[in-house]
N, C-alpha and C. Protein backbone atom coordinates (compact mmCIF):
# COMPACT_ATOMS: atom_id res chain seq x y z
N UNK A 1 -74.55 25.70 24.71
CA UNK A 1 -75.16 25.90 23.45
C UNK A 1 -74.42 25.16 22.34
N UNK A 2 -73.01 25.48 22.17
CA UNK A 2 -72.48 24.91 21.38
C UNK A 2 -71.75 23.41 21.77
N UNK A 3 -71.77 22.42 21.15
CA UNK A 3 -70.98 21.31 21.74
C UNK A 3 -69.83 20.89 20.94
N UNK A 4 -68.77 20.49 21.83
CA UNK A 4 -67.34 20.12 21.49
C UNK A 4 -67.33 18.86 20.29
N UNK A 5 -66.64 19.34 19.13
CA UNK A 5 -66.57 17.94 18.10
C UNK A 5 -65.82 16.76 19.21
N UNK A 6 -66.42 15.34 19.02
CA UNK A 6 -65.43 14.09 19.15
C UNK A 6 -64.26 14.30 18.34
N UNK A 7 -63.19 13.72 18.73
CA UNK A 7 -61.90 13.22 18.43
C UNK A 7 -62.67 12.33 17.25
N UNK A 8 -62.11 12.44 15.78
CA UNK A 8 -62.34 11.51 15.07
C UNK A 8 -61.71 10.18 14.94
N UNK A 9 -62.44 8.96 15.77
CA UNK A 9 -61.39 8.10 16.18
C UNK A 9 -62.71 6.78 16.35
N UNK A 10 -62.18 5.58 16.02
CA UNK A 10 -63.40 4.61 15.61
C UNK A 10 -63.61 4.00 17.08
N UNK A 11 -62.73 4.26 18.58
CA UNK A 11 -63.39 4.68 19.56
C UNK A 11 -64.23 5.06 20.37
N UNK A 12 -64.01 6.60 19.83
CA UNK A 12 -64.90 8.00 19.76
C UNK A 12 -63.74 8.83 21.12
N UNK A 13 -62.76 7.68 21.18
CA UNK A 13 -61.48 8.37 22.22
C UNK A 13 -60.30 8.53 21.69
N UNK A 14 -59.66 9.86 21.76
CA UNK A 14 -58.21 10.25 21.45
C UNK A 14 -57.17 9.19 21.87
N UNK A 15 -56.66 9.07 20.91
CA UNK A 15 -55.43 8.20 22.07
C UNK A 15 -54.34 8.83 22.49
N UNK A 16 -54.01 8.65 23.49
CA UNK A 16 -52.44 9.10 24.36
C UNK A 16 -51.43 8.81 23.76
N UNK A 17 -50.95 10.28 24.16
CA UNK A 17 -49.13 9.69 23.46
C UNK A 17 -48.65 8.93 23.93
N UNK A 18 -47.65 7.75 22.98
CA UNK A 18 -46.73 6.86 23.75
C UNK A 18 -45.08 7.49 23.40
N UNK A 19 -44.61 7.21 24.61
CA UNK A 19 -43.16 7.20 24.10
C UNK A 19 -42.64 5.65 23.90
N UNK A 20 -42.06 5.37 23.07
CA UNK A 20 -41.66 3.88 22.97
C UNK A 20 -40.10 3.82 23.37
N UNK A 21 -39.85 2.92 24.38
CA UNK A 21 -38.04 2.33 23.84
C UNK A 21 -37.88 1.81 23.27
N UNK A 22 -36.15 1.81 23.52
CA UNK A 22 -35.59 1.57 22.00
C UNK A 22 -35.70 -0.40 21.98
N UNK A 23 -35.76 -0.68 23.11
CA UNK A 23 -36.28 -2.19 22.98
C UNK A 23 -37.29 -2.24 22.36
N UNK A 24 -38.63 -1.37 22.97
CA UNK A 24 -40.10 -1.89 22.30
C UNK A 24 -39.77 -1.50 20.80
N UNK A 25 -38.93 -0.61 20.24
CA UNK A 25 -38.70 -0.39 19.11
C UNK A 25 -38.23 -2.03 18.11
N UNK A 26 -37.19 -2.12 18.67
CA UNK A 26 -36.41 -3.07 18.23
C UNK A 26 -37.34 -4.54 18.34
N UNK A 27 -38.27 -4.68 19.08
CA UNK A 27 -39.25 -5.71 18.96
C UNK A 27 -39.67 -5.65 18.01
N UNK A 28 -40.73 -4.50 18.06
CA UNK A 28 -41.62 -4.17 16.62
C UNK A 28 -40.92 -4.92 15.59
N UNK A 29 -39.52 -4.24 14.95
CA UNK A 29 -39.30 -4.07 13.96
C UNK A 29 -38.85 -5.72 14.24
N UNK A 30 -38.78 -6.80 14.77
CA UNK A 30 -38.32 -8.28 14.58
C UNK A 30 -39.70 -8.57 14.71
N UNK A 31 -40.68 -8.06 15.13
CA UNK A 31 -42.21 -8.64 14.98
C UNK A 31 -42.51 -8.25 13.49
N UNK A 32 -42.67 -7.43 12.64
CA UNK A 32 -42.45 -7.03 11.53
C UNK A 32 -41.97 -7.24 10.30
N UNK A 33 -41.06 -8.01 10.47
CA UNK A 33 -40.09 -8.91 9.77
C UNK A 33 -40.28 -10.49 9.90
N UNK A 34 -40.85 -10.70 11.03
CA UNK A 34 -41.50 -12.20 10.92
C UNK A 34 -42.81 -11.88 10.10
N UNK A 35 -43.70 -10.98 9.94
CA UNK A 35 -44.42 -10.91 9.00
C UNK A 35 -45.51 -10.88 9.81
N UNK A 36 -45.76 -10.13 10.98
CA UNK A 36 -46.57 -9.54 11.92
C UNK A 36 -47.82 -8.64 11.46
N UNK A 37 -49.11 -8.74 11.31
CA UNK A 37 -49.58 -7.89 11.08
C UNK A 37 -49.36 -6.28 11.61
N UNK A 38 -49.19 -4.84 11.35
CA UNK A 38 -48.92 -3.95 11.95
C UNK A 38 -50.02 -3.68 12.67
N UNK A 39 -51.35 -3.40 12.21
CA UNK A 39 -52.78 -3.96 13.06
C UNK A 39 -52.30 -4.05 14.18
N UNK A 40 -51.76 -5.01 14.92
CA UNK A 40 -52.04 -5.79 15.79
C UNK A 40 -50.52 -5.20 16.50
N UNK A 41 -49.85 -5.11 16.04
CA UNK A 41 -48.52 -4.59 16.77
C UNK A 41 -48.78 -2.46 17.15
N UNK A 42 -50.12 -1.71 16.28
CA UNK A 42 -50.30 -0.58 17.01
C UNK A 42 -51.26 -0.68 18.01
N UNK A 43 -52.19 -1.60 17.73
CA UNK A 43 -53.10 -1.81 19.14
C UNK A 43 -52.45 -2.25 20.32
N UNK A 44 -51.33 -3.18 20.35
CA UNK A 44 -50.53 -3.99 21.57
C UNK A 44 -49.72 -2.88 21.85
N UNK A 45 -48.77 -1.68 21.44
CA UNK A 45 -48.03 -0.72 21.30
C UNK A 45 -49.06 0.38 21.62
N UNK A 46 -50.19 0.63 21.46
CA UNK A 46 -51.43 1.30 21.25
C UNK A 46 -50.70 3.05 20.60
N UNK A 47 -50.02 2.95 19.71
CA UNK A 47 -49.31 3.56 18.45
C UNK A 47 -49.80 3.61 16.99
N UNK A 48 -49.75 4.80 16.53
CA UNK A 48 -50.41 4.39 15.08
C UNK A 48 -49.62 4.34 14.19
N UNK A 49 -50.08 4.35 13.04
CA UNK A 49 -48.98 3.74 12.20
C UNK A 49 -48.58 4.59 11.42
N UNK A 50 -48.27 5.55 11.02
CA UNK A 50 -46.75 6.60 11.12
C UNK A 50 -45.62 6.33 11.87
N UNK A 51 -46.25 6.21 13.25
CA UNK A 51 -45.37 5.57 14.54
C UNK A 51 -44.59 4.44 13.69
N UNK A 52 -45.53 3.42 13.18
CA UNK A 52 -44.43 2.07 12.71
C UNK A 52 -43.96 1.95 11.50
N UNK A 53 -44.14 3.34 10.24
CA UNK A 53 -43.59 3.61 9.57
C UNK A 53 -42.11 4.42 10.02
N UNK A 54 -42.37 5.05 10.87
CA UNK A 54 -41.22 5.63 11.29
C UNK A 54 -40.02 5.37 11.70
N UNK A 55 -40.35 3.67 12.95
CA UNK A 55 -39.56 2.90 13.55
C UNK A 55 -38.98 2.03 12.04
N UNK A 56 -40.01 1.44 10.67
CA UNK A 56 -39.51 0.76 10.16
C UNK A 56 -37.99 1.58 9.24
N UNK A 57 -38.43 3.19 8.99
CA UNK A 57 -37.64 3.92 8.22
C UNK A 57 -35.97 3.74 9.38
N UNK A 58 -36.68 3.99 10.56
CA UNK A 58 -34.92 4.09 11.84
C UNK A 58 -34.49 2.70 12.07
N UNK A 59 -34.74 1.60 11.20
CA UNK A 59 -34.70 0.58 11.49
C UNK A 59 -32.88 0.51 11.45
N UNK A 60 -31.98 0.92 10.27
CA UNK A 60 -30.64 0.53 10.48
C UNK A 60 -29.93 1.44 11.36
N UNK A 61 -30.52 2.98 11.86
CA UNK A 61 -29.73 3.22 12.59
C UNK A 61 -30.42 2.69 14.21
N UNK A 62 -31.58 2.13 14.40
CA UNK A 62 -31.50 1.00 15.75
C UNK A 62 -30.66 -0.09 15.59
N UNK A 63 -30.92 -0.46 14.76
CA UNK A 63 -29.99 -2.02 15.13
C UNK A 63 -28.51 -1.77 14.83
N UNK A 64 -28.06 -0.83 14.71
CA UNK A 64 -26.46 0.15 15.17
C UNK A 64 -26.18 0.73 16.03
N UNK A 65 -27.34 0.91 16.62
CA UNK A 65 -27.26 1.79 18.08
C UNK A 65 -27.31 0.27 19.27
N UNK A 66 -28.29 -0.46 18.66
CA UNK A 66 -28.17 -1.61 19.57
C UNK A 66 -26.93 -2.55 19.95
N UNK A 67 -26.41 -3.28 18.68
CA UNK A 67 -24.90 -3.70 18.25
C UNK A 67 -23.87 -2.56 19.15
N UNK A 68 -24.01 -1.72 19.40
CA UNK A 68 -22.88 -1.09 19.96
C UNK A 68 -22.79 -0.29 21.46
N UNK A 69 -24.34 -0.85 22.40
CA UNK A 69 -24.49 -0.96 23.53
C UNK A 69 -24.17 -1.64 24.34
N UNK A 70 -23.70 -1.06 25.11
CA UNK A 70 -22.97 -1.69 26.39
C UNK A 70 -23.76 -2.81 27.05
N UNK A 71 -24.71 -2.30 27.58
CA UNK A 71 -25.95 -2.87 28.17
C UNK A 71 -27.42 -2.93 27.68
N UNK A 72 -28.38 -4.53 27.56
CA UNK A 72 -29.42 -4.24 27.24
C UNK A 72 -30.21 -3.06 28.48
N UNK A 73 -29.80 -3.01 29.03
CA UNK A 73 -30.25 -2.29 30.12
C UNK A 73 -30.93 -0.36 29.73
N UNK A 74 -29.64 -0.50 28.88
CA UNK A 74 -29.33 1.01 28.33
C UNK A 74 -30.83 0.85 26.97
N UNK A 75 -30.81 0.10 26.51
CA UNK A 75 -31.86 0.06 25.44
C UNK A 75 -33.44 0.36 26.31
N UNK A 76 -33.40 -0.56 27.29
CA UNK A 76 -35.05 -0.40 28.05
C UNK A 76 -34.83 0.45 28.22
N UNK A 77 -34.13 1.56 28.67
CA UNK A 77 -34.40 2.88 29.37
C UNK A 77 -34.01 4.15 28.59
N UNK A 78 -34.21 4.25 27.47
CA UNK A 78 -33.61 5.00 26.47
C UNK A 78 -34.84 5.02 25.57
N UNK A 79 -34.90 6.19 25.05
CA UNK A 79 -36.21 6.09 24.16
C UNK A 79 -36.15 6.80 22.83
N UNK A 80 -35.04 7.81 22.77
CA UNK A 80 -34.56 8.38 21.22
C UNK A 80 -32.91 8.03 21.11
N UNK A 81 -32.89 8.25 19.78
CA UNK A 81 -31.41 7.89 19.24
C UNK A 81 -30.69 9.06 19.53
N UNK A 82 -30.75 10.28 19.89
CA UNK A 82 -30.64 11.78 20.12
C UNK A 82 -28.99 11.26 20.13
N UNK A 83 -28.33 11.77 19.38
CA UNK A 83 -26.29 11.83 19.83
C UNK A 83 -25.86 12.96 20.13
N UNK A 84 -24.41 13.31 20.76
CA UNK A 84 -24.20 14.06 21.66
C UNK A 84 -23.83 15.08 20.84
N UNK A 85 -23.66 16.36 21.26
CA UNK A 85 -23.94 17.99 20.49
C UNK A 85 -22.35 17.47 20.04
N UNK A 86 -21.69 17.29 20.42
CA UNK A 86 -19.94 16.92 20.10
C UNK A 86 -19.69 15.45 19.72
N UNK A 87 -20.13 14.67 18.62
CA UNK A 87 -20.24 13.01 18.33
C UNK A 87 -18.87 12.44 18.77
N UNK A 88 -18.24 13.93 17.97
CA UNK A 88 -16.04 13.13 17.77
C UNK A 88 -15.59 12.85 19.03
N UNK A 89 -15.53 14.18 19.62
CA UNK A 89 -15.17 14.53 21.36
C UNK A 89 -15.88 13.21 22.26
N UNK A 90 -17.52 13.11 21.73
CA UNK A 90 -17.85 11.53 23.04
C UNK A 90 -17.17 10.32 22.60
N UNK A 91 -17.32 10.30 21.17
CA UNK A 91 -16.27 9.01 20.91
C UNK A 91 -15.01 8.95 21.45
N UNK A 92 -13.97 9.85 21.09
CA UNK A 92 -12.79 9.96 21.85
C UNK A 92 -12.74 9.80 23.44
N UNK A 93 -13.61 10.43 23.81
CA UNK A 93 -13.12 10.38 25.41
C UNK A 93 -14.17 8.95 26.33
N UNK A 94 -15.07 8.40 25.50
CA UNK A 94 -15.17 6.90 25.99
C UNK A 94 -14.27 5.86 25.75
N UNK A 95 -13.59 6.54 24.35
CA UNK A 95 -12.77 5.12 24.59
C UNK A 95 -11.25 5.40 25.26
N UNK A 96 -10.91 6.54 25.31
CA UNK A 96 -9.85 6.62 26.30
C UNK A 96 -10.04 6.37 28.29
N UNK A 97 -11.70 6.32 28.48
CA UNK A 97 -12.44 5.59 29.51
C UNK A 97 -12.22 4.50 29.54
N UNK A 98 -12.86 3.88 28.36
CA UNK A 98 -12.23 2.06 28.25
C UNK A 98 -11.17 1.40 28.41
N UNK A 99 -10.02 2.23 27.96
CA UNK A 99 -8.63 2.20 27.59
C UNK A 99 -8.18 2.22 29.17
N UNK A 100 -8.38 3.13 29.85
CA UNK A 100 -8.23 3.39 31.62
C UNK A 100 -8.99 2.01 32.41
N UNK A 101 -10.45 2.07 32.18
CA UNK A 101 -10.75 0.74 32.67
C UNK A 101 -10.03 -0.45 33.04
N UNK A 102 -9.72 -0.58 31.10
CA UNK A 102 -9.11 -2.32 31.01
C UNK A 102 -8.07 -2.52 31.94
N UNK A 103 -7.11 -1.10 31.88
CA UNK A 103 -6.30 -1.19 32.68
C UNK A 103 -6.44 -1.26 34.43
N UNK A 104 -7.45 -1.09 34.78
CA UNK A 104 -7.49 -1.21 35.98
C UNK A 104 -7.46 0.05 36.95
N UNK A 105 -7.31 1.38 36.46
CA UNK A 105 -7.13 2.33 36.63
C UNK A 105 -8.50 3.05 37.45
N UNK A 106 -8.70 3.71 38.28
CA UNK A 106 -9.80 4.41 38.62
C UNK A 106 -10.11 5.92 37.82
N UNK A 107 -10.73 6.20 37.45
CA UNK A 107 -11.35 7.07 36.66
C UNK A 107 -12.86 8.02 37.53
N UNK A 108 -12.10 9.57 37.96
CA UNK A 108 -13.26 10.13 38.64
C UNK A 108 -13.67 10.77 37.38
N UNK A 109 -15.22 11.41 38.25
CA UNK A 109 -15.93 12.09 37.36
C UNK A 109 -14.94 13.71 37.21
N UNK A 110 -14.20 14.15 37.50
CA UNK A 110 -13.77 15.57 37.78
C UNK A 110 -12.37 14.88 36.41
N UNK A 111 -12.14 14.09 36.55
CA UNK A 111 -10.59 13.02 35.13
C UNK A 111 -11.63 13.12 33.89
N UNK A 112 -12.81 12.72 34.10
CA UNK A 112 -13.44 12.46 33.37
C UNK A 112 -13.37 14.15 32.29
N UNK A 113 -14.24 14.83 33.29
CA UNK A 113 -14.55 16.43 32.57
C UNK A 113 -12.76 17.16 32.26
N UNK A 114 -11.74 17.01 33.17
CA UNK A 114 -10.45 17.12 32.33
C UNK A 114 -10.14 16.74 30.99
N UNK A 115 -9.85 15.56 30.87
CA UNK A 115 -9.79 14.64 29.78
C UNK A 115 -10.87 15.16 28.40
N UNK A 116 -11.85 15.90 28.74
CA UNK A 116 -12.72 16.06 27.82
C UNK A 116 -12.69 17.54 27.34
N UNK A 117 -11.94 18.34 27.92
CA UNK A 117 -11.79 19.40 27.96
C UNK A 117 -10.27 19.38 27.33
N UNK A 118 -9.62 18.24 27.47
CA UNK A 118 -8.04 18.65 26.82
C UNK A 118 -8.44 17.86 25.29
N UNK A 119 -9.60 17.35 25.08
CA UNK A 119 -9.80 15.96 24.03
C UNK A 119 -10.49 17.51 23.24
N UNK A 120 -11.41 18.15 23.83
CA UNK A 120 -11.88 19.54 22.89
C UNK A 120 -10.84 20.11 22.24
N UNK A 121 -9.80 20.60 23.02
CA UNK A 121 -9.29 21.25 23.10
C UNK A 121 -8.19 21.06 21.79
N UNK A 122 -7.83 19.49 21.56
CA UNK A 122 -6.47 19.05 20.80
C UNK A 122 -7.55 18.78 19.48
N UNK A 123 -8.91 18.58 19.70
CA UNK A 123 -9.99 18.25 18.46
C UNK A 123 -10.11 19.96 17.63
N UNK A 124 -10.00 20.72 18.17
CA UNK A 124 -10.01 22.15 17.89
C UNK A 124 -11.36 22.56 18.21
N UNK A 125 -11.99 22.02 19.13
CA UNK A 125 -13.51 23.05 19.88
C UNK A 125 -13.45 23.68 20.94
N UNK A 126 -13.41 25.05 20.87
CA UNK A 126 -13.57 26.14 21.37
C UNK A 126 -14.54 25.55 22.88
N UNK A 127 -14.03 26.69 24.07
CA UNK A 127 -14.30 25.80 25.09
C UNK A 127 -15.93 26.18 25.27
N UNK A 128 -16.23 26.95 24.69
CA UNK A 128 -17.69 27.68 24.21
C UNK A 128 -18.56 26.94 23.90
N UNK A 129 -18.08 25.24 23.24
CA UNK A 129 -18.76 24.68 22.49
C UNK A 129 -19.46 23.50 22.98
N UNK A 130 -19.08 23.37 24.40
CA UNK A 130 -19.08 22.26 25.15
C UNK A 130 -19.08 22.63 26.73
N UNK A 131 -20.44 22.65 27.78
CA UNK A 131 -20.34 23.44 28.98
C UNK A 131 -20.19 22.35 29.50
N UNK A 132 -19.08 21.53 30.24
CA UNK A 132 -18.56 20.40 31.23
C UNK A 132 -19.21 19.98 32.69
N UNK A 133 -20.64 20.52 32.22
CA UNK A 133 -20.68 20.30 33.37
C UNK A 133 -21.27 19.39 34.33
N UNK A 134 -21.88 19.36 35.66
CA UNK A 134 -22.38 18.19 36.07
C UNK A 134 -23.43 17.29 35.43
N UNK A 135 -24.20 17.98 34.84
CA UNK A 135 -25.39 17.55 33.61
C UNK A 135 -24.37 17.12 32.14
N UNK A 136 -23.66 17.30 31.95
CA UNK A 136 -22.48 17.10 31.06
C UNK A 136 -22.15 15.73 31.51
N UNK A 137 -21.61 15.73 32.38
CA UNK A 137 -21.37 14.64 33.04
C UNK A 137 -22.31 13.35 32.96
N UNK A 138 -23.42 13.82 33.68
CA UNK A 138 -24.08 12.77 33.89
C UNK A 138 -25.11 11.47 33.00
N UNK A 139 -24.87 13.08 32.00
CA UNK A 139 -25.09 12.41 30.29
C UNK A 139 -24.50 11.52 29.25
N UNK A 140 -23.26 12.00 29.82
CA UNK A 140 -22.26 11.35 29.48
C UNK A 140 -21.85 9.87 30.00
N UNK A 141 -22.41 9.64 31.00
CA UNK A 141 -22.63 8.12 32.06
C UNK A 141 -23.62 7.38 31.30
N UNK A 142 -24.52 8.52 31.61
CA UNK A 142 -26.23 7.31 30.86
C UNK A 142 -26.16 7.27 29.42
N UNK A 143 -25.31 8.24 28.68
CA UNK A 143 -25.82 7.55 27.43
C UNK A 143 -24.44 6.00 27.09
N UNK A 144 -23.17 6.43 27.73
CA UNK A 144 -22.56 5.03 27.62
C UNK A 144 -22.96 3.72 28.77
N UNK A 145 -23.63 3.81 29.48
CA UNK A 145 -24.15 2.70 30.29
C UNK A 145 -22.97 2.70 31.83
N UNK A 146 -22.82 3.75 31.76
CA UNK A 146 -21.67 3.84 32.90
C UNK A 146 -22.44 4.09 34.48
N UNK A 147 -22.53 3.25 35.05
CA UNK A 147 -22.89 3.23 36.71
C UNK A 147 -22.29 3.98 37.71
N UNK A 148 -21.42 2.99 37.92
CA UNK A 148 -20.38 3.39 38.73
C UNK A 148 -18.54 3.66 38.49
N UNK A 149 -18.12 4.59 38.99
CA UNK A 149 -16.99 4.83 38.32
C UNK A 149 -15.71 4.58 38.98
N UNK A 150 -15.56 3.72 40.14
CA UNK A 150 -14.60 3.26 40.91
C UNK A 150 -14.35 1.92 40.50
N UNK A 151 -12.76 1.45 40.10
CA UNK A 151 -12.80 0.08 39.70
C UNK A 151 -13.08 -1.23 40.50
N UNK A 152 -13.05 -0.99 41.69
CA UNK A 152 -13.44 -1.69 42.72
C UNK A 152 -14.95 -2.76 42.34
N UNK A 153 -15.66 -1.50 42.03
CA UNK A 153 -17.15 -2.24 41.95
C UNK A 153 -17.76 -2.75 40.21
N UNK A 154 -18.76 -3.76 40.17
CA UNK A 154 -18.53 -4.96 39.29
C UNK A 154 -18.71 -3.16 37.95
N UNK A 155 -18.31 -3.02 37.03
CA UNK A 155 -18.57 -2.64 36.09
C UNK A 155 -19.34 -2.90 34.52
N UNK A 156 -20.14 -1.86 34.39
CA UNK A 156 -21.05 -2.35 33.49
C UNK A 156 -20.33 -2.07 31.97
N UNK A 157 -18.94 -1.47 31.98
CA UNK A 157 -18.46 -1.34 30.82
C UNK A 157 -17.24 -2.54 30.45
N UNK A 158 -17.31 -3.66 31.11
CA UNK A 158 -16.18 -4.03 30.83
C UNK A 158 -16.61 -5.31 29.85
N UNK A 159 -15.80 -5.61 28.89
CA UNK A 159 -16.19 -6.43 27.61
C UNK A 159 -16.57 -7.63 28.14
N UNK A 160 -18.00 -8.00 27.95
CA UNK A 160 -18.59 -9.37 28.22
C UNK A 160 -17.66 -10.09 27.97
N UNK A 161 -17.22 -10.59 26.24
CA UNK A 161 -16.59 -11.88 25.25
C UNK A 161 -15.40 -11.77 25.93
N UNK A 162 -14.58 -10.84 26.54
CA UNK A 162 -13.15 -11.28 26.85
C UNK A 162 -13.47 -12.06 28.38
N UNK A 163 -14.44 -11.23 29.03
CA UNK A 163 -15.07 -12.05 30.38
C UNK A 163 -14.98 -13.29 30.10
N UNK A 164 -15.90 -13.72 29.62
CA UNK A 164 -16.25 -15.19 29.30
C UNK A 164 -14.80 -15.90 28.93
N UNK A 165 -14.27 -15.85 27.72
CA UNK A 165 -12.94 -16.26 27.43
C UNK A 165 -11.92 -16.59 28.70
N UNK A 166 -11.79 -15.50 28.99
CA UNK A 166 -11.26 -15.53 30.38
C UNK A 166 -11.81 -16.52 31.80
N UNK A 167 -13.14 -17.13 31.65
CA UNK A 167 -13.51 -17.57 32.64
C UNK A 167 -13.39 -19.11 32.01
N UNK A 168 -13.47 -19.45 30.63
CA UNK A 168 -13.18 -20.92 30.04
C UNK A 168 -11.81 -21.30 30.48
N UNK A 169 -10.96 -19.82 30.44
CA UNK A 169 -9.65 -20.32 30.59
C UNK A 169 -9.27 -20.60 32.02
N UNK A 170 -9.74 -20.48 32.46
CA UNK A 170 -9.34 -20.60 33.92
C UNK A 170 -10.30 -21.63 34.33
N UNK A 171 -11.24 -22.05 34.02
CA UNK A 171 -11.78 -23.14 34.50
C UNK A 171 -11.01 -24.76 33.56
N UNK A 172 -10.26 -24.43 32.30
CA UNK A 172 -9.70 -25.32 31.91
C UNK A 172 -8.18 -25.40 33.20
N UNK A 173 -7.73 -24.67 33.32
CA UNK A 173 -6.44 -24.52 34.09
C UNK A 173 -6.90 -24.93 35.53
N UNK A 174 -7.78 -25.31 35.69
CA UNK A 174 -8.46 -25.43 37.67
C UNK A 174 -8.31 -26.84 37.19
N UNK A 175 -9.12 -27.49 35.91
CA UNK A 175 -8.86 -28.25 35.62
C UNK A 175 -8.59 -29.55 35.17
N UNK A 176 -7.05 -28.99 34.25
CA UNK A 176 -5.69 -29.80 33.85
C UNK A 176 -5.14 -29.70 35.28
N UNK A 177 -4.89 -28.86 36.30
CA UNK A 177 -4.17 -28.83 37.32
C UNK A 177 -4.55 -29.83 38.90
N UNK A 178 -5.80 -29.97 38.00
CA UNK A 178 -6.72 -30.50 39.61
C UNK A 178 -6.82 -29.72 40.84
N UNK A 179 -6.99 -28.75 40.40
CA UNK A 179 -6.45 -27.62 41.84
C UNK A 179 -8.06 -27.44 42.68
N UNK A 180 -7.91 -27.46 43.47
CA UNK A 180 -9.31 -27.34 44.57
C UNK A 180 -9.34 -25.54 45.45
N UNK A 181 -10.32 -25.39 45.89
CA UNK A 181 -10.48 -23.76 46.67
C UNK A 181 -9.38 -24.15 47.92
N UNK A 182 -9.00 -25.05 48.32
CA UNK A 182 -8.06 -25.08 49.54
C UNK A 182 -6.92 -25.17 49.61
């Protein structure tokens, strides 16, 4: 008897939610800035435009979140800026990760949840404030781009620019020396 209103939509179809990453984000907003119609960037995105008011408003804290990723890798697969319930405590205890890395050091996941628990602890947060645990953990991997945690295998945290540096220099020293693989 009675019939269902249409979705008011020049369609006559609702559109689906998108979740966007933080890449497709970070496109937009360089499509945008070349002077992109938005038109044409919510139909290709199929997003409306709140959506690209929104991305244009998060525009400096993306391209801060981007600048300070490990991996583009971490950007495709990431889709909010969400930071960790403890900001000080993850800062501190990645870079005392890094600090272990450079050195060559192996770093388990069980050093890992120690270290973070004595880093609460000397920060003054109550152990209440922070549950260590395997989901703790594993959050703690994906949001710094961390794979694998044995130094053995290639690592995704270790500084590209000193890589490279390091590989000019040694290909100048192969050579000035004339030195061959034999």
């Amino acid at each position: 008897m009675f019939s269902k209103p249409k979705p008011s939509s020049s369609k006559g179809e609702k559109r689906k939610h998108v979740t966007l990453t933080l890449n497709q984000k970070l496109e937009i907003i360089k499509r945008l800035e070349k002077g992109e119609n938005r038109n044409i960037l919510m139909n290709e995105f199929n997003i409306g435009s709140s959506t690209i008011y929104d991305i244009k408003k998060q525009k400096d804290e993306l391209m801060k979140f981007a600048s300070q990723s490990v991996t583009t890798e971490k950007l495709a697969s990431r889709h909010t800026l969400k930071k960790p319930k403890l900001e000080q405590l993850d800062s501190v205890l990645f870079k005392w990760f890094n600090a272990e890395r450079s050195e060559g050091k192996p770093v388990t996941g069980p050093m890992i949840v120690e270290k973070a628990k004595k880093f609460g602890q000397d920060l003054g947060f109550a152990e209440s404030e922070c549950n260590y645990s395997d989901g703790w953990l594993r959050n703690f991997k994906f949001r710094h781009g961390i794979r694998r945690l044995d130094v053995t295998a290639e690592t995704l945290s270790a500084n590209q620019n000193s890589a490279e540096k390091y590989k000019d220099e040694f290909e100048k020293i192969v050579a000035d020396n004339d030195l061959t693989p034999e």
